[in-house]
Protein backbone atom coordinates (compact mmCIF):
# COMPACT_ATOMS: atom_id res chain seq x y z
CA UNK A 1 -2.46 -14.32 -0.06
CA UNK A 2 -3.22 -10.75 0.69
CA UNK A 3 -3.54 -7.92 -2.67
CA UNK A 4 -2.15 -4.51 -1.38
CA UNK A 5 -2.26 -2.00 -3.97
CA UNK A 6 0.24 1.25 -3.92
CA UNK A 7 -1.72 4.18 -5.58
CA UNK A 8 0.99 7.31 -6.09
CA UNK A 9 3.33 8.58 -9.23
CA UNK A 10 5.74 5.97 -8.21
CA UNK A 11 7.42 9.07 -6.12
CA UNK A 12 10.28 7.92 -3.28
CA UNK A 13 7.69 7.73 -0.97
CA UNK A 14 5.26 5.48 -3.31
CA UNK A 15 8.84 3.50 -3.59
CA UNK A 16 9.59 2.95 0.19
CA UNK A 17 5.75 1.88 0.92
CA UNK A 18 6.03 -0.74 -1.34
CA UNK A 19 8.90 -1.84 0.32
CA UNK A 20 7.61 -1.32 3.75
CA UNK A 21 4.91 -3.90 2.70
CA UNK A 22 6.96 -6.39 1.34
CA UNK A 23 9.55 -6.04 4.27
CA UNK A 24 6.69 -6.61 6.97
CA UNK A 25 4.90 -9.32 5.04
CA UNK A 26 8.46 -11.27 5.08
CA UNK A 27 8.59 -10.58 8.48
CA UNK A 28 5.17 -11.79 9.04
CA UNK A 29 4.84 -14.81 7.13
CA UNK A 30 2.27 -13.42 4.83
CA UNK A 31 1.46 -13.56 1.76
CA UNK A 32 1.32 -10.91 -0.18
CA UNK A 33 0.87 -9.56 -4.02
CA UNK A 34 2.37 -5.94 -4.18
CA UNK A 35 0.49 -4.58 -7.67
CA UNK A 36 1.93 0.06 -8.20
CA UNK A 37 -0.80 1.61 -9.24
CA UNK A 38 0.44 4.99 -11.32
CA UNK A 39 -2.57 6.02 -13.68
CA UNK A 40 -3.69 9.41 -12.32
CA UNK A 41 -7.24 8.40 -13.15
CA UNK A 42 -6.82 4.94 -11.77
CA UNK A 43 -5.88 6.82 -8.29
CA UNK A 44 -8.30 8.98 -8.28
CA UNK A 45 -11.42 6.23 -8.54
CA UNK A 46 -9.92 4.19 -5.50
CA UNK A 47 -10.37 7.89 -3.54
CA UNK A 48 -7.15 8.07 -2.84
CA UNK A 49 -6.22 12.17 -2.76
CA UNK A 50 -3.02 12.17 -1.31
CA UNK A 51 -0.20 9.77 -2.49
CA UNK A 52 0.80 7.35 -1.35
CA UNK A 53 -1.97 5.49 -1.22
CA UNK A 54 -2.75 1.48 0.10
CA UNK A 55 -5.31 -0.76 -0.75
CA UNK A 56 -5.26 -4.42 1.12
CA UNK A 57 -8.14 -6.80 -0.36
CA UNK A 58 -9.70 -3.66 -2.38
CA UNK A 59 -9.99 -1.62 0.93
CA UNK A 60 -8.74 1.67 0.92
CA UNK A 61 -6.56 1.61 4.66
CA UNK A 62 -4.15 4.50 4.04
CA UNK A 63 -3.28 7.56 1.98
CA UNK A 64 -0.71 10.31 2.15
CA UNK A 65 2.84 9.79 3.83
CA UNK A 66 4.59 6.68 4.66
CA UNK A 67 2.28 4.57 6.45
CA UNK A 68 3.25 3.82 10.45
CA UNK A 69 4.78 0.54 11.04
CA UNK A 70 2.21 -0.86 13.64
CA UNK A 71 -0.96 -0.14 11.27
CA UNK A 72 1.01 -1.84 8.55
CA UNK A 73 1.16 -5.18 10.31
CA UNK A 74 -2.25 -4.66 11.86
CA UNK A 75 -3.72 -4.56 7.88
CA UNK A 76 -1.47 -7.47 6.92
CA UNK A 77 -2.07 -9.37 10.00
CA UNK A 78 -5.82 -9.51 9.78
């Protein structure tokens, strides 16, 4: 099971990433547990400067706008 974390405000786009993740991890067979991260200073220690933001396994992969389908199941996938 794969941890992907959503740093943002929980903002429409912080909404459809989360979403995006759970929709391609179906799709995939994977795993996954989806955790929003909304604490302003919780954001800002993962680096994450531009919302939204995606952590899979505590790596940092993505931040700012929704995240491109392709990369999505490349992160998942591996």
């Amino acid at each position: 099971m794969k941890t992907v974390k959503v740093y943002g405000p929980g903002c429409k786009r912080c909404e459809a990433t989360a979403v995006m993740i759970s929709d391609a991890a179906a799709r995939l067979g994977v795993g996954v547990d989806v955790e929003k991260v909304t604490d302003p200073k919780a954001i800002a220690m993962a680096g994450v400067m531009s919302t939204p933001g995606v952590s899979v396994d505590g790596k940092l992969v993505h931040a700012g706008g929704l995240p491109d389908e392709t990369k999505l199941d490349a992160w998942l996938s591996s």
